[in-house]
Protein backbone atom coordinates (compact mmCIF):
# COMPACT_ATOMS: atom_id res chain seq x y z
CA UNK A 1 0.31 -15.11 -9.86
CA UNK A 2 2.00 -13.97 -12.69
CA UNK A 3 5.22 -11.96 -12.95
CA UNK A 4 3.79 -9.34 -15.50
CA UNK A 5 0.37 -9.63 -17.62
CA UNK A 6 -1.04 -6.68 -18.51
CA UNK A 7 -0.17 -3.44 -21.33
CA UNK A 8 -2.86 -0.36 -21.50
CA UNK A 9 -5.54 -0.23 -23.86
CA UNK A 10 -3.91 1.05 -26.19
CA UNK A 11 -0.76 -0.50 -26.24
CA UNK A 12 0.39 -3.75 -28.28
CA UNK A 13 -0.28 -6.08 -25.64
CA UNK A 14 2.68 -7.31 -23.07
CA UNK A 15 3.24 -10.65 -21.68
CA UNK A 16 5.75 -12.41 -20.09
CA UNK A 17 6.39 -15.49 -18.52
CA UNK A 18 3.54 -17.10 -16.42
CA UNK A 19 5.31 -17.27 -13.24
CA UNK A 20 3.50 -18.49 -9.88
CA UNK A 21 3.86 -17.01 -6.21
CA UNK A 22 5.34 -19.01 -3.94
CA UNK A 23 2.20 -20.47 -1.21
CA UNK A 24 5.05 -19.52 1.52
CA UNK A 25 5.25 -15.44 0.14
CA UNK A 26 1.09 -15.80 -0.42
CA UNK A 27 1.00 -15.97 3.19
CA UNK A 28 3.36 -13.67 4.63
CA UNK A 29 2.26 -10.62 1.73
CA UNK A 30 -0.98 -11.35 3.18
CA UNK A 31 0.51 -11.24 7.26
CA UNK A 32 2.55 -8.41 5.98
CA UNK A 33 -0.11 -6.19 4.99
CA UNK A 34 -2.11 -7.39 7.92
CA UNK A 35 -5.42 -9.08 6.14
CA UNK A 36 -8.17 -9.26 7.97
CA UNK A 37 -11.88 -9.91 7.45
CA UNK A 38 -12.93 -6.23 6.85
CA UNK A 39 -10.31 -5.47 4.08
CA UNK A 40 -10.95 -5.49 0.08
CA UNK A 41 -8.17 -7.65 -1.27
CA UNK A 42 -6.95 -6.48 -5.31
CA UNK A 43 -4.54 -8.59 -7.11
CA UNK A 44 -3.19 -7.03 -9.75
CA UNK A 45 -2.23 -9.94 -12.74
CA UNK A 46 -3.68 -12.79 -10.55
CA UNK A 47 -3.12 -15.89 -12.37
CA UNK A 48 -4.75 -18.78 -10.79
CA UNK A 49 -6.15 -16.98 -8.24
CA UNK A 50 -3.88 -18.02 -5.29
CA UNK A 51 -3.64 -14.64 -3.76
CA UNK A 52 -7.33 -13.43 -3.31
CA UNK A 53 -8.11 -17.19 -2.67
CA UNK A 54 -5.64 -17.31 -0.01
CA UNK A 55 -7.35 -13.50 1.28
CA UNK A 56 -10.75 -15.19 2.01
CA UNK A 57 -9.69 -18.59 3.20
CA UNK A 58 -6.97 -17.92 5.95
CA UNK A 59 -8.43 -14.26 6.70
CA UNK A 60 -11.75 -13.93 5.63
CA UNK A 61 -11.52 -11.25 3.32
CA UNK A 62 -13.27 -10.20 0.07
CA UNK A 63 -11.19 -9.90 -2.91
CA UNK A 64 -11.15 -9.34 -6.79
CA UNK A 65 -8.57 -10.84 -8.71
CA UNK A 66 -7.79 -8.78 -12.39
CA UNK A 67 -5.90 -10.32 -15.02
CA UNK A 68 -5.58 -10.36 -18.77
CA UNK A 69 -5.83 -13.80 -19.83
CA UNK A 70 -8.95 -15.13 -19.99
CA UNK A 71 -8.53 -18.68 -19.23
CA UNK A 72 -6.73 -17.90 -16.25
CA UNK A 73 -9.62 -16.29 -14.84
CA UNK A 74 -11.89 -19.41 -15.71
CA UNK A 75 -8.78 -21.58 -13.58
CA UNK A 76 -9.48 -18.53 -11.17
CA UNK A 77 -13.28 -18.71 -10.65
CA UNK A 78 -12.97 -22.98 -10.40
CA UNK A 79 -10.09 -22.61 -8.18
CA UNK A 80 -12.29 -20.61 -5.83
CA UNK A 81 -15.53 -22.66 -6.02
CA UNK A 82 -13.45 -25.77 -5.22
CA UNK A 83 -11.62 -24.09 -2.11
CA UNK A 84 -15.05 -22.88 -0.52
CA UNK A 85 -14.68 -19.30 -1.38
CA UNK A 86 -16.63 -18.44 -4.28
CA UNK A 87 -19.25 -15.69 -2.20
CA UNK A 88 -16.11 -13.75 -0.97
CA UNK A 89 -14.31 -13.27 -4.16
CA UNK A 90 -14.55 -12.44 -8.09
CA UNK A 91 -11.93 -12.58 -11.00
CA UNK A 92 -12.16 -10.34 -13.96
CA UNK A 93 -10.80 -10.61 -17.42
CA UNK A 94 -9.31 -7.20 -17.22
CA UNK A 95 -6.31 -4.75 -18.07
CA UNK A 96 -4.61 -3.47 -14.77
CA UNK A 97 -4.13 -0.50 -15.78
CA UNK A 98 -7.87 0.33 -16.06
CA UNK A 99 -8.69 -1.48 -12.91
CA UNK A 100 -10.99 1.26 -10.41
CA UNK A 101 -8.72 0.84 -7.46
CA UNK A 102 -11.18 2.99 -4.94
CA UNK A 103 -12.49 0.21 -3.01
CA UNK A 104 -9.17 -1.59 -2.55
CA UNK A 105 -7.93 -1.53 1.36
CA UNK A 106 -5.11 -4.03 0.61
CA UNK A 107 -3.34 -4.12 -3.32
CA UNK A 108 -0.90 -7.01 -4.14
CA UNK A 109 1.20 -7.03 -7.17
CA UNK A 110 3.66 -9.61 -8.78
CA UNK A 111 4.65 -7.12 -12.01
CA UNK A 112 7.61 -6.24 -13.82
CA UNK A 113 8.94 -3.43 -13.20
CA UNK A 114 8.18 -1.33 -16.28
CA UNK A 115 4.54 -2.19 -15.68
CA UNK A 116 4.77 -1.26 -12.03
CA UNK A 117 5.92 2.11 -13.18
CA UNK A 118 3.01 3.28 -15.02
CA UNK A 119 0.91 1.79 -11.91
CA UNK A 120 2.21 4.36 -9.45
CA UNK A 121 0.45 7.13 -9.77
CA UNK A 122 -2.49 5.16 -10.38
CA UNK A 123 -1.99 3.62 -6.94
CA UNK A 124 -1.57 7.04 -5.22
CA UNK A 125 -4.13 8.53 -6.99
CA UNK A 126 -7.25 5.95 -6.25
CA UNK A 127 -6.59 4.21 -3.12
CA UNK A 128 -7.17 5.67 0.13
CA UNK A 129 -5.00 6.57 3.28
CA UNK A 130 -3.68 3.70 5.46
CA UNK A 131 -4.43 1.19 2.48
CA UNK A 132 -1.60 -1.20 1.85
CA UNK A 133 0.43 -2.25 -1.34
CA UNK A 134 2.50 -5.28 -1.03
CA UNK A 135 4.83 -6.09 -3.95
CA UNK A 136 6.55 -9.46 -4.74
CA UNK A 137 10.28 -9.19 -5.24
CA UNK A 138 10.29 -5.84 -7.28
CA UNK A 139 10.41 -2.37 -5.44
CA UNK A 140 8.42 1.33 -6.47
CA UNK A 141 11.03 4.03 -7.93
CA UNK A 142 11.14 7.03 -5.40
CA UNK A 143 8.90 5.13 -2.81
CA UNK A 144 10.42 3.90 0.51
CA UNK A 145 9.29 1.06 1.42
CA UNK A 146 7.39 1.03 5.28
CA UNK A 147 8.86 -2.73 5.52
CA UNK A 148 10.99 -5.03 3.52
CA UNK A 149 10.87 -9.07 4.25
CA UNK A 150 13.14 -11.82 2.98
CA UNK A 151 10.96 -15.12 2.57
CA UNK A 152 12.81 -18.12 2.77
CA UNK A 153 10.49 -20.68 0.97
CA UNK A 154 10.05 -24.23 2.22
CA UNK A 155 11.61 -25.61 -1.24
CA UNK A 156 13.39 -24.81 -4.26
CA UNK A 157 10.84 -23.26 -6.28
CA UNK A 158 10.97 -22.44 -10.25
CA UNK A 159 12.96 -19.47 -11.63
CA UNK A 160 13.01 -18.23 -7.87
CA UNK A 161 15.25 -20.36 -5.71
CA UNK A 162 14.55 -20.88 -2.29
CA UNK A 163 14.14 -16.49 -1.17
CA UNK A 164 11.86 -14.42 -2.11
CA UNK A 165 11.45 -10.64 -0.82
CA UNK A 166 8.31 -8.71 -0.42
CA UNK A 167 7.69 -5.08 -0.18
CA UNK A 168 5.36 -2.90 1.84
CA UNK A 169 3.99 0.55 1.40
CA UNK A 170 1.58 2.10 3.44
CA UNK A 171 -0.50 5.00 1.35
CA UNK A 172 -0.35 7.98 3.20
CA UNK A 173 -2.51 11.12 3.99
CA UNK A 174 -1.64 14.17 2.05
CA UNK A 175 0.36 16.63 4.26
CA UNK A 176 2.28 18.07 2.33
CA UNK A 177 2.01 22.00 2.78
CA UNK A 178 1.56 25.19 5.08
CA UNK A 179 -0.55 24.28 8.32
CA UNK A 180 -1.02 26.41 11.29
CA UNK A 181 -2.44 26.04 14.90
CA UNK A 182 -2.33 28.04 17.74
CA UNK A 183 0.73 29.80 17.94
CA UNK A 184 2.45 26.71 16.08
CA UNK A 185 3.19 26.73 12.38
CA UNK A 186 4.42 23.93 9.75
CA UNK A 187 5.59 23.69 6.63
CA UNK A 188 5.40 20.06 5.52
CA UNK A 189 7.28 18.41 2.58
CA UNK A 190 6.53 15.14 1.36
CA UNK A 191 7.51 12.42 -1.00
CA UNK A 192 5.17 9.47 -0.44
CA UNK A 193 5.41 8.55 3.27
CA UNK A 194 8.60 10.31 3.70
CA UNK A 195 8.41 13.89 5.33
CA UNK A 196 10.67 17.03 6.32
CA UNK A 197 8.81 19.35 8.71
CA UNK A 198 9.67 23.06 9.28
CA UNK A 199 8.47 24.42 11.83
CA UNK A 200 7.82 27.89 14.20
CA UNK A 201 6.24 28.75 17.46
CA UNK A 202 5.05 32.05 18.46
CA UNK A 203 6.94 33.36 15.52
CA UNK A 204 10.41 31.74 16.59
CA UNK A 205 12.11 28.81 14.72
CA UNK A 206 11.61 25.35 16.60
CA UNK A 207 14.03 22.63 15.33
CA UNK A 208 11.98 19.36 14.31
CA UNK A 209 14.36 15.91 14.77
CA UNK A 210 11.86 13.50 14.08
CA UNK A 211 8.70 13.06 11.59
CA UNK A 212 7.11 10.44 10.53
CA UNK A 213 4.17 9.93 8.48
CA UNK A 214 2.18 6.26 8.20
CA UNK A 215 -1.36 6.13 6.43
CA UNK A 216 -3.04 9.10 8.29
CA UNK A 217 -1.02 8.36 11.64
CA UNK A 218 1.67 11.53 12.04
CA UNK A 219 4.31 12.20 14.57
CA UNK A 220 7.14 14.61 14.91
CA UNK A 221 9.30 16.10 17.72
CA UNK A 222 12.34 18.00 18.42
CA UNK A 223 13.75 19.25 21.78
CA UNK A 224 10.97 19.51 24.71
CA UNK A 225 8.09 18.61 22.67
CA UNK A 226 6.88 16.15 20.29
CA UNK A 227 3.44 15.79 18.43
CA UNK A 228 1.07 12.78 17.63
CA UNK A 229 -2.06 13.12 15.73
CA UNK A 230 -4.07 12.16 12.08
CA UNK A 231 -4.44 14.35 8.76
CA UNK A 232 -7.78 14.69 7.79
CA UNK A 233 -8.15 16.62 4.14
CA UNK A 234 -7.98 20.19 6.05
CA UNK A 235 -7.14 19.82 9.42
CA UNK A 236 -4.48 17.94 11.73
CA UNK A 237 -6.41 16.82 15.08
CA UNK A 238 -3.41 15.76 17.68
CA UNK A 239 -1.93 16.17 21.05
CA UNK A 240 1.25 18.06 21.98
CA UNK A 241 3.74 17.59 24.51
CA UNK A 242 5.58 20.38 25.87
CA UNK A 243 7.77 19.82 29.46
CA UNK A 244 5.65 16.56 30.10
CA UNK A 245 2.41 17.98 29.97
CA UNK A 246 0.12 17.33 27.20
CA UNK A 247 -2.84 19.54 25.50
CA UNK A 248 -4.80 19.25 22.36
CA UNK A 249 -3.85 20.87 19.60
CA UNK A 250 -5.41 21.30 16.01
CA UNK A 251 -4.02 21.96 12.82
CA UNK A 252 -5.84 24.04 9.62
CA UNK A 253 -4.23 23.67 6.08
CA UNK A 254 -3.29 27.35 5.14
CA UNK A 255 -3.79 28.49 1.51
């Protein structure tokens, strides 16, 4: 895969080294973002292919590998024909940057950091709730990551010595805002998956301890109740938990 391979249209074009992924960090980005045969695998500056490859062979997955140089994508294409796979996958000549992201359930990236950047928003912006990024040893500015991994590869291995770290992000639903139910009210911030949650009953303050937000999956609590449930685009559809008894309870997104 290669470190970074890719400048916008109308940029002078950026390379830098051609730099593969590790076979032992193929597999666990792949583990970590849980791959499975119903998922859309994108690699973002594929190289040879190994990634999406890798997607369809050990999980059965469909993938589309994007990357700028066109004779990579040729090694890409034989790659997959010789390892069996060539009806799951396809590899593009094509600038990431202008890459339609919407179908993408699972997005892995091996990118320098300047180019990672200007792929943020792009990544919030196009792919869904609950899909997953995983990122090859550089981190997303302002973006927690859901899990970090240390990969300690089976051999020395060039320019990377023997660890490698991988980083996972989970894109969540869009909560951010005013949302009221029953006599319950919330006022959500948000900054990615991270998420502050004020919050009132029957007109009275109600002190929120935990919150947690993962894809569409959110949770919070505070003393003698706590709240699981999913963010749809207008509502939050749950359960709360008051003195161990437990009652539905929906959410609508207040103007």
């Amino acid at each position: 895969m290669l470190l970074a391979f890719a400048a916008h249209a109308q940029d002078p074009e950026v390379r830098a080294p051609f730099i593969t992924t590790p076979e032992d960090v193929v597999e666990r980005m792949l583990a970590l973002a849980g791959t499975g045969p119903a998922d859309h695998v994108v690699d973002l500056g594929s190289g040879d292919g190994r990634i999406v490859i890798a997607a369809a062979k050990l999980h059965g997955a469909r993938g589309l590998g994007v990357d700028i140089d066109s004779k990579l994508v040729e090694i890409s294409r034989d790659n997959a024909r010789r390892a069996g796979v060539a009806n799951l996958v396809q590899f593009e000549e094509r600038d990431v940057l202008l890459t339609d992201l919407s179908r993408a359930t699972v997005v892995t990236i091996y990118l320098l950091p300047s180019l990672i950047d200007r792929l943020q928003p792009k990544l919030l912006d196009e792919l869904r709730p609950g899909a997953r990024i995983v990122s090859h040893a550089f981190a997303m500015k302002g973006w927690k990551p859901d899990r970090v991994e240390k990969v300690q590869l089976r051999s020395q291995y060039l320019r990377q010595g023997d660890e490698s770290t991988i980083f996972l992000w989970i894109v969540p639903a869009q909560a951010r805002g005013a949302w009221r139910g029953g006599e319950w009210s919330l006022r959500v911030q948000q900054n990615f998956q991270e998420i502050e949650i004020e919050a009132s009953a029957g007109g009275r303050p109600v002190p929120v301890t935990e919150a947690r937000l993962e894809g569409t999956a959110i949770s919070f609590s505070g003393p003698g109740f706590s709240f699981r449930g999913e963010v749809g685009p207008k509502t939050i559809a749950g359960e709360m938990t008051r003195s161990g008894r437990a009652s539905p309870l929906s959410f609508s997104k207040g103007r």
